[in-house]
PDB file of N, CA and C in Angstrom:
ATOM      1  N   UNK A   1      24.526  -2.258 -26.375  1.00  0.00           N
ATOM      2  CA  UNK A   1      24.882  -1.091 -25.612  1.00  0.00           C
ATOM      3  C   UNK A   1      26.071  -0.404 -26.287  1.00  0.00           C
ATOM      4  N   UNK A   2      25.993   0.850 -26.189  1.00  0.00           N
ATOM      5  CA  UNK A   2      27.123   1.464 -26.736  1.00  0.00           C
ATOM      6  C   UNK A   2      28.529   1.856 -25.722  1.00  0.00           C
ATOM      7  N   UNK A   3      29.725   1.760 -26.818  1.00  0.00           N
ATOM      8  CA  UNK A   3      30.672   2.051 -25.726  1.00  0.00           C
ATOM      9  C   UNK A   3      30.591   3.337 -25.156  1.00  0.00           C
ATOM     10  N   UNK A   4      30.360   4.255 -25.438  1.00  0.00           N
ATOM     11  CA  UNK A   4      30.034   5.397 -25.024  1.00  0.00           C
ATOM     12  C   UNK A   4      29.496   5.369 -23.410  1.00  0.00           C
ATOM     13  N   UNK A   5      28.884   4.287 -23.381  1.00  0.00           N
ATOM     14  CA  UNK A   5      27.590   4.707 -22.021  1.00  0.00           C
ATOM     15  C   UNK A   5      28.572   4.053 -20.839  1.00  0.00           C
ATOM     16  N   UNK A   6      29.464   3.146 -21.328  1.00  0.00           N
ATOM     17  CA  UNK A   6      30.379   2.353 -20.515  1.00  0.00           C
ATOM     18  C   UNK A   6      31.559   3.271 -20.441  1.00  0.00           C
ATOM     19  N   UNK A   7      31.797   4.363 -21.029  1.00  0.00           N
ATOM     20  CA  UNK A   7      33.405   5.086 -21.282  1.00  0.00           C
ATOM     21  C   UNK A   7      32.720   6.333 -20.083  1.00  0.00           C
ATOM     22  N   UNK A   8      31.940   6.699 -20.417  1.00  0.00           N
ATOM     23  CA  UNK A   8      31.446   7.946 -19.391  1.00  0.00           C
ATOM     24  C   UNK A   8      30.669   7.376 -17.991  1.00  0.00           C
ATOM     25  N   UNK A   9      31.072   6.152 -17.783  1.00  0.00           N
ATOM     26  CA  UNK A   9      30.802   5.607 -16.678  1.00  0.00           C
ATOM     27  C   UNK A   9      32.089   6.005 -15.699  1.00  0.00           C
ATOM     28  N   UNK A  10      33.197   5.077 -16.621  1.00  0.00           N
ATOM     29  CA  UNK A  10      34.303   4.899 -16.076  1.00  0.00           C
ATOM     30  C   UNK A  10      35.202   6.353 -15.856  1.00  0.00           C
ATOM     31  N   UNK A  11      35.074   7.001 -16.382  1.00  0.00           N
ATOM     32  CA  UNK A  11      35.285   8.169 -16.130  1.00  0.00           C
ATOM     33  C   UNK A  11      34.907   8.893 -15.096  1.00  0.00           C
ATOM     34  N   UNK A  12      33.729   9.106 -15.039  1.00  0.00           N
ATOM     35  CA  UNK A  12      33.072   9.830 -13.522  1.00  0.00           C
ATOM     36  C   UNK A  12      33.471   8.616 -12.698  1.00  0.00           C
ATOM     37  N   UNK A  13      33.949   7.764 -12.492  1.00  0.00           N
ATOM     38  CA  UNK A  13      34.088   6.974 -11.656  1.00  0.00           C
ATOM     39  C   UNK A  13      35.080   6.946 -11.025  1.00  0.00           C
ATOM     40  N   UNK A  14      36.140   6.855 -11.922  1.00  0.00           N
ATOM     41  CA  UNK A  14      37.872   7.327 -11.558  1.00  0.00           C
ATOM     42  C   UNK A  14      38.027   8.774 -10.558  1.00  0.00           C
ATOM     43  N   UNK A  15      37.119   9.889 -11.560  1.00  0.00           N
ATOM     44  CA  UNK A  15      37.036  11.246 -10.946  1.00  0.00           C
ATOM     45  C   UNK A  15      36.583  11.405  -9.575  1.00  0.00           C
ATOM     46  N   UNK A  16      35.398  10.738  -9.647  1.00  0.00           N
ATOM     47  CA  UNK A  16      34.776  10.269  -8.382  1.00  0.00           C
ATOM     48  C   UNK A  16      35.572  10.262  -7.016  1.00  0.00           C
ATOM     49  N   UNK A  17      36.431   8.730  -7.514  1.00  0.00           N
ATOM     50  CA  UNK A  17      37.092   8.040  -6.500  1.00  0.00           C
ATOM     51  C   UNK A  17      38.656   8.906  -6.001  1.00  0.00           C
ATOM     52  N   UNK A  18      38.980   9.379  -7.198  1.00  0.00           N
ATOM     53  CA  UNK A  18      40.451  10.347  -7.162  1.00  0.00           C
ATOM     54  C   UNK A  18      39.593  11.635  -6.553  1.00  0.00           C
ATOM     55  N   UNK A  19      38.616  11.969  -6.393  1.00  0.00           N
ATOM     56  CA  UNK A  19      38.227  13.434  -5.035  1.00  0.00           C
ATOM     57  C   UNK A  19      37.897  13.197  -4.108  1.00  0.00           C
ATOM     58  N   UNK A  20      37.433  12.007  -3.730  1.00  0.00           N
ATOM     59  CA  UNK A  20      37.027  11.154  -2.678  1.00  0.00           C
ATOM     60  C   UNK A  20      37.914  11.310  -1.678  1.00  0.00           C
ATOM     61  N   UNK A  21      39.162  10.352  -2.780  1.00  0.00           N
ATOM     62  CA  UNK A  21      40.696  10.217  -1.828  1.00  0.00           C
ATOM     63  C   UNK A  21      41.181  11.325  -1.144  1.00  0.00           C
ATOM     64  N   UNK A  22      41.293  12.482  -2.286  1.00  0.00           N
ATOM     65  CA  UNK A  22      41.764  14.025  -1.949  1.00  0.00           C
ATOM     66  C   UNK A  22      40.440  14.102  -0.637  1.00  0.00           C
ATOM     67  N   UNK A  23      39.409  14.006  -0.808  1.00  0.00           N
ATOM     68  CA  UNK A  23      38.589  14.943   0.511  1.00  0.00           C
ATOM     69  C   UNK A  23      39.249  14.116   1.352  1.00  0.00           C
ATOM     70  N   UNK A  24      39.519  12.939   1.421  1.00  0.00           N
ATOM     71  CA  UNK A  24      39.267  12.289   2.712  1.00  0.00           C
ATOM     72  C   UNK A  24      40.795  12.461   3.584  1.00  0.00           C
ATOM     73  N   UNK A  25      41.796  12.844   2.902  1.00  0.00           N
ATOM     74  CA  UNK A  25      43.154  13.207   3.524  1.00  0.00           C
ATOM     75  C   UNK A  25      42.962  14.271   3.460  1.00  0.00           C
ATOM     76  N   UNK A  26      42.276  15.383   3.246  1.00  0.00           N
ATOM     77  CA  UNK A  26      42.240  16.837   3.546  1.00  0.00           C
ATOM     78  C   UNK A  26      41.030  16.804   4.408  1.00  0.00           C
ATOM     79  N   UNK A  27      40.113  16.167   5.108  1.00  0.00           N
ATOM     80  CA  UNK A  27      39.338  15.694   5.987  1.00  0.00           C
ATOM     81  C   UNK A  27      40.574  15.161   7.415  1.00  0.00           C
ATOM     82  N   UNK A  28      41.313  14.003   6.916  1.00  0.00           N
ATOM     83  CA  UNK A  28      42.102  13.593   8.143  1.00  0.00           C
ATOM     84  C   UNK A  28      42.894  14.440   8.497  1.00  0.00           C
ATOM     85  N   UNK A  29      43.422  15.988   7.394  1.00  0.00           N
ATOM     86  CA  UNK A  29      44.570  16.884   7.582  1.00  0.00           C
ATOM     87  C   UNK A  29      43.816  17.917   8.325  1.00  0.00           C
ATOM     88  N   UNK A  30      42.629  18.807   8.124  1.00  0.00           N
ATOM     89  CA  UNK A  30      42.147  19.357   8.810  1.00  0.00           C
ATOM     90  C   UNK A  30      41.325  19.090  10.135  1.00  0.00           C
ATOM     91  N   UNK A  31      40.809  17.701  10.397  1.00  0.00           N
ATOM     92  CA  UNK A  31      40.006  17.498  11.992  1.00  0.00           C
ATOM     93  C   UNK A  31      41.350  16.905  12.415  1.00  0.00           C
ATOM     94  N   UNK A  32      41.659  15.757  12.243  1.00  0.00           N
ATOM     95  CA  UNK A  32      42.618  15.037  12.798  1.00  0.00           C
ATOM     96  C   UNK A  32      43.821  15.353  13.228  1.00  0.00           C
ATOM     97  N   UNK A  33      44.155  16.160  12.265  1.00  0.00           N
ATOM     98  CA  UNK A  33      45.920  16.324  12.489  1.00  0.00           C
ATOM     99  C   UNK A  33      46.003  17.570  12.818  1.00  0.00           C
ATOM    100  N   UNK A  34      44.344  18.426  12.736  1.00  0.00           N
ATOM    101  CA  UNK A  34      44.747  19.740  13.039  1.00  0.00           C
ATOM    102  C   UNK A  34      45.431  20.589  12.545  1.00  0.00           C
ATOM    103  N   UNK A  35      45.809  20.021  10.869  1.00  0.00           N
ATOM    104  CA  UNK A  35      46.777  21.122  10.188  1.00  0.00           C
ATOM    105  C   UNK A  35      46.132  22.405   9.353  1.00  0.00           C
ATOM    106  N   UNK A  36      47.279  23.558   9.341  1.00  0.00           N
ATOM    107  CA  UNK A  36      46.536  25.155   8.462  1.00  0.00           C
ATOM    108  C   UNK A  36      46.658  24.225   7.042  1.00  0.00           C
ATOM    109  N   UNK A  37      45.814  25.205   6.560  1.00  0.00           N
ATOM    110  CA  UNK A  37      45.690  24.864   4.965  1.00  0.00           C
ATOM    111  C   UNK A  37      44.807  24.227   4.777  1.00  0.00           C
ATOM    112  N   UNK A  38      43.966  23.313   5.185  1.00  0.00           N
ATOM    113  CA  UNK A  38      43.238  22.362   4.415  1.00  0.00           C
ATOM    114  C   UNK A  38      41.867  22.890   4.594  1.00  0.00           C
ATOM    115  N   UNK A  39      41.217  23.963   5.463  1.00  0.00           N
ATOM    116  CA  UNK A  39      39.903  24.198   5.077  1.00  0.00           C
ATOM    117  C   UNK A  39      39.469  24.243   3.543  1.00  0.00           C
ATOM    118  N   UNK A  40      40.637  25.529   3.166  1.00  0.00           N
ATOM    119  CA  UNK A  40      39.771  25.796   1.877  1.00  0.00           C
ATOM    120  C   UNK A  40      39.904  24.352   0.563  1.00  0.00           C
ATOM    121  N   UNK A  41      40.993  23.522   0.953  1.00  0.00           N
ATOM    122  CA  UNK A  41      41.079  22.350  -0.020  1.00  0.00           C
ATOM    123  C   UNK A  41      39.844  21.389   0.529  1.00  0.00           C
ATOM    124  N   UNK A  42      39.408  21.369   1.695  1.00  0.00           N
ATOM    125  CA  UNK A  42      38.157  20.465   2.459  1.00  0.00           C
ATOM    126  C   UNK A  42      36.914  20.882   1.409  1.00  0.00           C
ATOM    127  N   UNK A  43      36.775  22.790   1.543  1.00  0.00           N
ATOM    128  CA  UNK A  43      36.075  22.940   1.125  1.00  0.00           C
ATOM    129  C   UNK A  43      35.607  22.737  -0.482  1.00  0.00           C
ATOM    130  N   UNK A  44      36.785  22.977  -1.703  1.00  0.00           N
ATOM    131  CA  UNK A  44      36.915  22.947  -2.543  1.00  0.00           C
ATOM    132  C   UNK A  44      36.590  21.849  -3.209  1.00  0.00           C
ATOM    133  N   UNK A  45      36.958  20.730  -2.629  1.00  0.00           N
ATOM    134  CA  UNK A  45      37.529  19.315  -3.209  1.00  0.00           C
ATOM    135  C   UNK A  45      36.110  19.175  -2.877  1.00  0.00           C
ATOM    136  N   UNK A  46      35.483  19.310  -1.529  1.00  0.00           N
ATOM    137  CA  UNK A  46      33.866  18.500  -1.367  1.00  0.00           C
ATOM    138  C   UNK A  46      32.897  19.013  -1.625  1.00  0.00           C
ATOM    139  N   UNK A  47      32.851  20.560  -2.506  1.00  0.00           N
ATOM    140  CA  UNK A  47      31.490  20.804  -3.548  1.00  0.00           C
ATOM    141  C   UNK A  47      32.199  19.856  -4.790  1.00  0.00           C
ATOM    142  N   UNK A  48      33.387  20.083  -5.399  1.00  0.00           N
ATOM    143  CA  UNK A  48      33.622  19.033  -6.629  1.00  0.00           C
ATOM    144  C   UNK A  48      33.292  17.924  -6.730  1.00  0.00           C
ATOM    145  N   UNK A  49      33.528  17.096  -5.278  1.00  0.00           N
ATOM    146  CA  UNK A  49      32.930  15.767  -5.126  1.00  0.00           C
ATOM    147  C   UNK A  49      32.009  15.692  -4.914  1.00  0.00           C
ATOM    148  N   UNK A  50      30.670  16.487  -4.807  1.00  0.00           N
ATOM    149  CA  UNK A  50      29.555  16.517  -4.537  1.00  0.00           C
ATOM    150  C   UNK A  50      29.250  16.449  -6.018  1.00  0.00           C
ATOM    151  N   UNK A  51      28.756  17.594  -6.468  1.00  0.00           N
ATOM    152  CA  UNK A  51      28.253  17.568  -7.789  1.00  0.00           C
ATOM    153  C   UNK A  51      28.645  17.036  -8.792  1.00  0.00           C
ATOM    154  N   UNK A  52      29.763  16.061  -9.158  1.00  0.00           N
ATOM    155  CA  UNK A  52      30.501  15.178  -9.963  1.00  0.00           C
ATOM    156  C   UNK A  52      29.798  13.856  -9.527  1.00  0.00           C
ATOM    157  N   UNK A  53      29.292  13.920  -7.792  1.00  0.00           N
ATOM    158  CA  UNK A  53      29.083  12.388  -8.023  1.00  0.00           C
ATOM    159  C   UNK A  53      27.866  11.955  -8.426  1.00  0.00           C
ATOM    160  N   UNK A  54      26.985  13.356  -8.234  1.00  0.00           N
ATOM    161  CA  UNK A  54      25.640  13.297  -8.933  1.00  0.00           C
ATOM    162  C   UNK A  54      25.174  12.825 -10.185  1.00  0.00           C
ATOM    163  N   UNK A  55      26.517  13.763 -11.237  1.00  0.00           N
ATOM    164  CA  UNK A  55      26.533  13.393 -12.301  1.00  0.00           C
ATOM    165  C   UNK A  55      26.803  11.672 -12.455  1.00  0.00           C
ATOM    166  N   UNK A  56      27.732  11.256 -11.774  1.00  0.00           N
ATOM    167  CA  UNK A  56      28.226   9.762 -11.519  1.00  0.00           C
ATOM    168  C   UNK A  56      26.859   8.742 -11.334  1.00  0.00           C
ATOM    169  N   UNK A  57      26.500   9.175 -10.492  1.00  0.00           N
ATOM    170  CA  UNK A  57      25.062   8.608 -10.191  1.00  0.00           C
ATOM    171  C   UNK A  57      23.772   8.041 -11.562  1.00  0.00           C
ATOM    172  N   UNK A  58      24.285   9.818 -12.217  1.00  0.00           N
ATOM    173  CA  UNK A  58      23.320   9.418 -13.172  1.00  0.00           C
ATOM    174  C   UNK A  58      23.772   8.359 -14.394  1.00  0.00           C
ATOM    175  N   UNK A  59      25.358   8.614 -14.487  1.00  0.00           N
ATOM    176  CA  UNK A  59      26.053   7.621 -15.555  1.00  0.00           C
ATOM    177  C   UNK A  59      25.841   6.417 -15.386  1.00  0.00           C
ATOM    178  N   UNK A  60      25.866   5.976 -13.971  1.00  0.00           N
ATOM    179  CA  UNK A  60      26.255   4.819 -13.246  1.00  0.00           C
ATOM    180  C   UNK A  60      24.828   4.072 -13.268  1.00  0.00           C
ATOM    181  N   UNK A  61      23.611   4.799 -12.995  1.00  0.00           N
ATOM    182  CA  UNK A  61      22.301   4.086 -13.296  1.00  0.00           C
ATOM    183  C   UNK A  61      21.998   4.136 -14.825  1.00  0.00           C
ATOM    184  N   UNK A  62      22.589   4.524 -15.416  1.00  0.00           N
ATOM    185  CA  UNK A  62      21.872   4.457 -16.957  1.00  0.00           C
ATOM    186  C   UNK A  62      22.790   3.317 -17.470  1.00  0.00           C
ATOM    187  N   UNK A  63      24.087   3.144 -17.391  1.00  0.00           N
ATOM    188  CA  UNK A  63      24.816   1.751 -17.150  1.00  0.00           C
ATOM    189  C   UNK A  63      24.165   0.569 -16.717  1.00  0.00           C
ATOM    190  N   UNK A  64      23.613   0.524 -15.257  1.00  0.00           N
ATOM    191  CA  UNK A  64      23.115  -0.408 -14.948  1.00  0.00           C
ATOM    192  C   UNK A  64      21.430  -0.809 -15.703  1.00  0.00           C
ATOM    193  N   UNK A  65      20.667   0.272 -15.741  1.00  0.00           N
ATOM    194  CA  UNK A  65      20.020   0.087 -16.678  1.00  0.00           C
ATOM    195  C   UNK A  65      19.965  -0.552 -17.982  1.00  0.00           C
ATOM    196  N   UNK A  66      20.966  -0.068 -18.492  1.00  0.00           N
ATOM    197  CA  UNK A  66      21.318  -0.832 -20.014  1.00  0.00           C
ATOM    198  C   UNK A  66      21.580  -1.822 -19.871  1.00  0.00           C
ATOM    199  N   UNK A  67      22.355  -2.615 -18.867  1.00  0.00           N
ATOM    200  CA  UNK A  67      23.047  -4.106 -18.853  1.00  0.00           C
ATOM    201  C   UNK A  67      22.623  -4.552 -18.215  1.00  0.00           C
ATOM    202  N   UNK A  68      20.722  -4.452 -17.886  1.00  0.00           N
ATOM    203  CA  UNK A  68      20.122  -4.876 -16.533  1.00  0.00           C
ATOM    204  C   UNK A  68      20.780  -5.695 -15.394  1.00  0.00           C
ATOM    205  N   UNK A  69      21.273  -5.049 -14.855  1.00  0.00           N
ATOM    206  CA  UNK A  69      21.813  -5.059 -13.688  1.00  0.00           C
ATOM    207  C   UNK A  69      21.033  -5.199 -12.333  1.00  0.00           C
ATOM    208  N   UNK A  70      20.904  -6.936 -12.021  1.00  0.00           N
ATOM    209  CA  UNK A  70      20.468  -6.816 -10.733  1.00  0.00           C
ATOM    210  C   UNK A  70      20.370  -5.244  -9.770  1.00  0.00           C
ATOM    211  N   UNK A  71      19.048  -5.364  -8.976  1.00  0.00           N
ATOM    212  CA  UNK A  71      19.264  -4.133  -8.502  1.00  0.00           C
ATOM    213  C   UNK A  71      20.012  -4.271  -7.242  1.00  0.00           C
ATOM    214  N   UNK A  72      20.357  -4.891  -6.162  1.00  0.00           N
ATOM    215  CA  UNK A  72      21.318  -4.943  -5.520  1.00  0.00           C
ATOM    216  C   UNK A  72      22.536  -4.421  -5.940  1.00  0.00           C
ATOM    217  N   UNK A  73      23.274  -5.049  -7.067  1.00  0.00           N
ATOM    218  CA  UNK A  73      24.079  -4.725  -7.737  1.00  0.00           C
ATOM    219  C   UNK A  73      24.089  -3.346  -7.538  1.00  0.00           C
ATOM    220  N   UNK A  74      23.510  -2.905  -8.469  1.00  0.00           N
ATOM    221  CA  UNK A  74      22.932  -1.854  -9.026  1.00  0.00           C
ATOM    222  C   UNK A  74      23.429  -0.493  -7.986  1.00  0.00           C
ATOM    223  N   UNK A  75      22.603  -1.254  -6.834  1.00  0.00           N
ATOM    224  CA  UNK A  75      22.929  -0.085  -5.598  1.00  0.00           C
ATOM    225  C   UNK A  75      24.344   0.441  -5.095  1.00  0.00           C
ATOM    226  N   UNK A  76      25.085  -1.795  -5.342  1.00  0.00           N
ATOM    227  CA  UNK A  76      26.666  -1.087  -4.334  1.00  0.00           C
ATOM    228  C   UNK A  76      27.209  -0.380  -5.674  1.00  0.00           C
ATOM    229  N   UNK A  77      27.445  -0.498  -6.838  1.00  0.00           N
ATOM    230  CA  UNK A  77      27.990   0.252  -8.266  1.00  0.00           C
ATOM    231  C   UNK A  77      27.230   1.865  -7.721  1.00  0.00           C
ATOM    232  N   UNK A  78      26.458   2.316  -7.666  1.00  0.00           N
ATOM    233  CA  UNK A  78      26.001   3.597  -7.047  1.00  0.00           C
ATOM    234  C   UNK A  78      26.722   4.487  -5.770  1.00  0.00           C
ATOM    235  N   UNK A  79      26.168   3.187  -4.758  1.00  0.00           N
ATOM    236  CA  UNK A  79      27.007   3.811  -3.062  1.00  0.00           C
ATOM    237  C   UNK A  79      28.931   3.754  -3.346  1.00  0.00           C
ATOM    238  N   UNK A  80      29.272   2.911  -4.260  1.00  0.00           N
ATOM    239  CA  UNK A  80      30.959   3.295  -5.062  1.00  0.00           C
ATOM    240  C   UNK A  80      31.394   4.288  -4.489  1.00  0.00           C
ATOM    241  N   UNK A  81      31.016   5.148  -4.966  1.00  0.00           N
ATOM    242  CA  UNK A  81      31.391   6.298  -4.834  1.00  0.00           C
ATOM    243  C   UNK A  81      31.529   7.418  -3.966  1.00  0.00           C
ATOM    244  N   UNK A  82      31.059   6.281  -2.694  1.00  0.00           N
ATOM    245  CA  UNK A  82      30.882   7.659  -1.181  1.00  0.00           C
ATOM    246  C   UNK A  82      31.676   7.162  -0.291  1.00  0.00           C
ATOM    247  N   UNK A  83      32.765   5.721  -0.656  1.00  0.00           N
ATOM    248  CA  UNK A  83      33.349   5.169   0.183  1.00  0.00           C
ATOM    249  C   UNK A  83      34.811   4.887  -0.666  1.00  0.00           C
ATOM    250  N   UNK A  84      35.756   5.527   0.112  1.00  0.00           N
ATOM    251  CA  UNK A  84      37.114   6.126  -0.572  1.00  0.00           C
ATOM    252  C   UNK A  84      37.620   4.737  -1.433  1.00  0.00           C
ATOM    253  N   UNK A  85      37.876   4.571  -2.440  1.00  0.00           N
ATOM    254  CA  UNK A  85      39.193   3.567  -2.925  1.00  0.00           C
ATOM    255  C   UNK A  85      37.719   2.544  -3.516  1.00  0.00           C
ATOM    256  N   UNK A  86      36.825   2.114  -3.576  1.00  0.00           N
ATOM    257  CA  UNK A  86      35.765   1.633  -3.916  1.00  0.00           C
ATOM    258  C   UNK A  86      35.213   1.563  -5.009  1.00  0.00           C
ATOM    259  N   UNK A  87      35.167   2.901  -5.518  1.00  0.00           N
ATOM    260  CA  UNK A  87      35.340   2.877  -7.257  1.00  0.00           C
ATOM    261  C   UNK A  87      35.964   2.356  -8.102  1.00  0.00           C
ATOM    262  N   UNK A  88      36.738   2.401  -7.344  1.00  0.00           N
ATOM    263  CA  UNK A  88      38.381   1.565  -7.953  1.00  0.00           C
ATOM    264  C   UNK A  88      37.751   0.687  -8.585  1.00  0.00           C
ATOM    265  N   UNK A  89      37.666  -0.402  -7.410  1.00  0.00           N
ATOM    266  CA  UNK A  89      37.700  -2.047  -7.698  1.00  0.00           C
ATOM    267  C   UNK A  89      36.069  -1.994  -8.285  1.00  0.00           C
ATOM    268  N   UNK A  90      34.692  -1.329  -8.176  1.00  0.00           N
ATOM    269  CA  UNK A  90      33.830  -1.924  -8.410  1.00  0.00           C
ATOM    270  C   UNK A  90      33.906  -1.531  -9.932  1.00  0.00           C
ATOM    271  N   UNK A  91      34.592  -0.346 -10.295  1.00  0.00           N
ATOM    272  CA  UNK A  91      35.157  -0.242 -11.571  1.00  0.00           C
ATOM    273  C   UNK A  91      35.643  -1.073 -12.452  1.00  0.00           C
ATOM    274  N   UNK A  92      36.606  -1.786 -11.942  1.00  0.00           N
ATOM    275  CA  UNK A  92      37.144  -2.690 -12.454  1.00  0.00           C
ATOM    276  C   UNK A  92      36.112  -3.857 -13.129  1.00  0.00           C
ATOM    277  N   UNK A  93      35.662  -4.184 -11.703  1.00  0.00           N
ATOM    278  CA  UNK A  93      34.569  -4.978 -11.667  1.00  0.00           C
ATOM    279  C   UNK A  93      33.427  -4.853 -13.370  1.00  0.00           C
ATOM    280  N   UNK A  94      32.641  -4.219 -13.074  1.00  0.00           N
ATOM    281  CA  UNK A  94      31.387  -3.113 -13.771  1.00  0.00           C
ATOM    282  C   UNK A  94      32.127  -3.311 -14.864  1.00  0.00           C
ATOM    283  N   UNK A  95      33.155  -3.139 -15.476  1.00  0.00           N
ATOM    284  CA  UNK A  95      33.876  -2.812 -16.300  1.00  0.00           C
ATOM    285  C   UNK A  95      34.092  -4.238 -17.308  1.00  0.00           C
ATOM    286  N   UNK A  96      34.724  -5.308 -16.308  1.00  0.00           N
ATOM    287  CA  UNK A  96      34.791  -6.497 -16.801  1.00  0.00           C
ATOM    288  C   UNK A  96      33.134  -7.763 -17.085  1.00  0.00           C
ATOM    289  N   UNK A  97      32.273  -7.334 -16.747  1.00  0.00           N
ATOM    290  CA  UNK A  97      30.930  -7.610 -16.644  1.00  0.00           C
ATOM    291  C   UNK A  97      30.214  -7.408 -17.912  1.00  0.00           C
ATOM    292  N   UNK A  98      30.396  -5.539 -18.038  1.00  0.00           N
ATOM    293  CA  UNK A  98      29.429  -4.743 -19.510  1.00  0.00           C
ATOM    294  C   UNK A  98      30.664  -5.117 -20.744  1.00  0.00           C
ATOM    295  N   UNK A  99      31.897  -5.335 -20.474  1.00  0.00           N
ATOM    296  CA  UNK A  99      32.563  -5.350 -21.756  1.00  0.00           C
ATOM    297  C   UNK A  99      32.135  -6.296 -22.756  1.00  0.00           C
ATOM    298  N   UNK A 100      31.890  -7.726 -22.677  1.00  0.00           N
ATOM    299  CA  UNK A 100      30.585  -8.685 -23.120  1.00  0.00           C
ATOM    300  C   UNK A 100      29.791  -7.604 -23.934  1.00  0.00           C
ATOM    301  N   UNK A 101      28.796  -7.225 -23.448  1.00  0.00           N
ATOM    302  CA  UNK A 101      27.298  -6.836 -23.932  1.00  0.00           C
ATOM    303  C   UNK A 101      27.819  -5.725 -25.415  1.00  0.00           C
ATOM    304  N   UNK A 102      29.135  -4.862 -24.782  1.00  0.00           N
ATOM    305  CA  UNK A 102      29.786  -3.881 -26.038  1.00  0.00           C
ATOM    306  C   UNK A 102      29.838  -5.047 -26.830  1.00  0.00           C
ATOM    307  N   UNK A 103      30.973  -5.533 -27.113  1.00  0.00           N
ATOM    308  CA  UNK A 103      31.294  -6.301 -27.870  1.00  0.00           C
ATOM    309  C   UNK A 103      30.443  -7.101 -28.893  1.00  0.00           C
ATOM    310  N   UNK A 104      29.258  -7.527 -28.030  1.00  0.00           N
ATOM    311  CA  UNK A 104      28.201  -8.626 -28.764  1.00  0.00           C
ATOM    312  C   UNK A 104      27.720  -7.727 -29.619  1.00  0.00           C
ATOM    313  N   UNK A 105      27.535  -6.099 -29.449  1.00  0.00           N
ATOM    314  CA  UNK A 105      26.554  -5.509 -30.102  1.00  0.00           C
ATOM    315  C   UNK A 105      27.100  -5.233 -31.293  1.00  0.00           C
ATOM    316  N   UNK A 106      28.617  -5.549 -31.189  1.00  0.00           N
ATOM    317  CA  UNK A 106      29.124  -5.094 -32.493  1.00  0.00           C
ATOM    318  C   UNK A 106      29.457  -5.946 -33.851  1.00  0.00           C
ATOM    319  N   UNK A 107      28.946  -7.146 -33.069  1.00  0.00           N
ATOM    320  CA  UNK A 107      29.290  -7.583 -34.086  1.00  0.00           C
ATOM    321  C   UNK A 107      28.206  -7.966 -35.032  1.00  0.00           C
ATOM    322  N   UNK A 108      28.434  -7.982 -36.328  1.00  0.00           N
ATOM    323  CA  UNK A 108      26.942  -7.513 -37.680  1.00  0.00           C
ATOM    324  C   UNK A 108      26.004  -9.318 -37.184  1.00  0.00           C
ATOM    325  N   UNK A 109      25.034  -8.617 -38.048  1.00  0.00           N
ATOM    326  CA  UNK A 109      23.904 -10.229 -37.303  1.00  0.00           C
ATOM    327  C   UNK A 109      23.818 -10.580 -38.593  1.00  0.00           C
ATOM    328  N   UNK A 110      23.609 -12.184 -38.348  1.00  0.00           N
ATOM    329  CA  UNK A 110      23.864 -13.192 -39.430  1.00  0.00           C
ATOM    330  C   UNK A 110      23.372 -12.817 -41.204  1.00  0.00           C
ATOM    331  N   UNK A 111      22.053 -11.949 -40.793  1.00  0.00           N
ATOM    332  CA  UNK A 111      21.145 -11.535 -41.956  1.00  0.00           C
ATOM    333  C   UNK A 111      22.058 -10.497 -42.700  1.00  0.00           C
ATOM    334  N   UNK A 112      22.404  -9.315 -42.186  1.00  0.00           N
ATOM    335  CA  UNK A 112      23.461  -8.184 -42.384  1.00  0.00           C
ATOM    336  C   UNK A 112      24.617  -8.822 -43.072  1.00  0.00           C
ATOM    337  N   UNK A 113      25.026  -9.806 -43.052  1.00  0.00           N
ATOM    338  CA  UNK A 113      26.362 -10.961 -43.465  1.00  0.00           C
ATOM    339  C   UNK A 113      26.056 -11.797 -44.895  1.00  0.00           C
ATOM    340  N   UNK A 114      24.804 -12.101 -44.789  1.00  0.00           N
ATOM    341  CA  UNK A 114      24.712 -12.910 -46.066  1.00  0.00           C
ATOM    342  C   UNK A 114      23.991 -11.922 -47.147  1.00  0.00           C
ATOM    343  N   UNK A 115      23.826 -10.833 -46.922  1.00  0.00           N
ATOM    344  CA  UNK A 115      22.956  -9.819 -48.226  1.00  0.00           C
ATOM    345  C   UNK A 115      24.177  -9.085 -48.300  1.00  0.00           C
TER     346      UNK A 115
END
């Protein structure tokens, strides 16, 4: 697997989880607390987090794809991303799992070594 497919994982993932956070305190600032200002940041922040997580979605299954990834798995690394602070850790996670599979691929195979 290439690092590439694991770097643009983690990326939409972070992004993901950092608009998530923002909707969800401009969610508790506008119903909850009843404060001015936060429609248009409600609104702003949750088309960004919408269509970013799509893209996420698609990073995040072509990841799991590559490192066949139980599909259970598979699913909570997906749903990540609709539940605030979650990305985080399954990030972390996902992260410490595929780093293995990079690594193995890089290194030259025995035949490549002796010619």
């Amino acid at each position: 697997m290439k690092k590439s497919v694991l770097t643009r994982y983690r990326v939409m993932a972070y992004v993901t989880a950092v608009l998530l956070v923002v909707l969800t305190v401009g969610v508790i600032g506008k119903r909850l607390l009843d404060l001015d200002g936060f429609d248009s940041l409600v609104t702003v922040v949750g088309i960004a987090h919408g269509w970013l997580y799509v893209l996420y979605l698609v990073f995040a299954f072509d990841l799991g794809n590559k490192a066949k990834m139980p599909v259970v798995r598979l699913l909570w690394v997906l749903l990540a991303g609709t539940i605030p602070t979650a990305a985080f850790f399954v990030e972390r996670r996902v992260t410490r799992e595929v780093q293995p599979l990079i690594t193995a691929d890089r290194q030259p195979s025995p035949a490549a070594a002796s010619s």
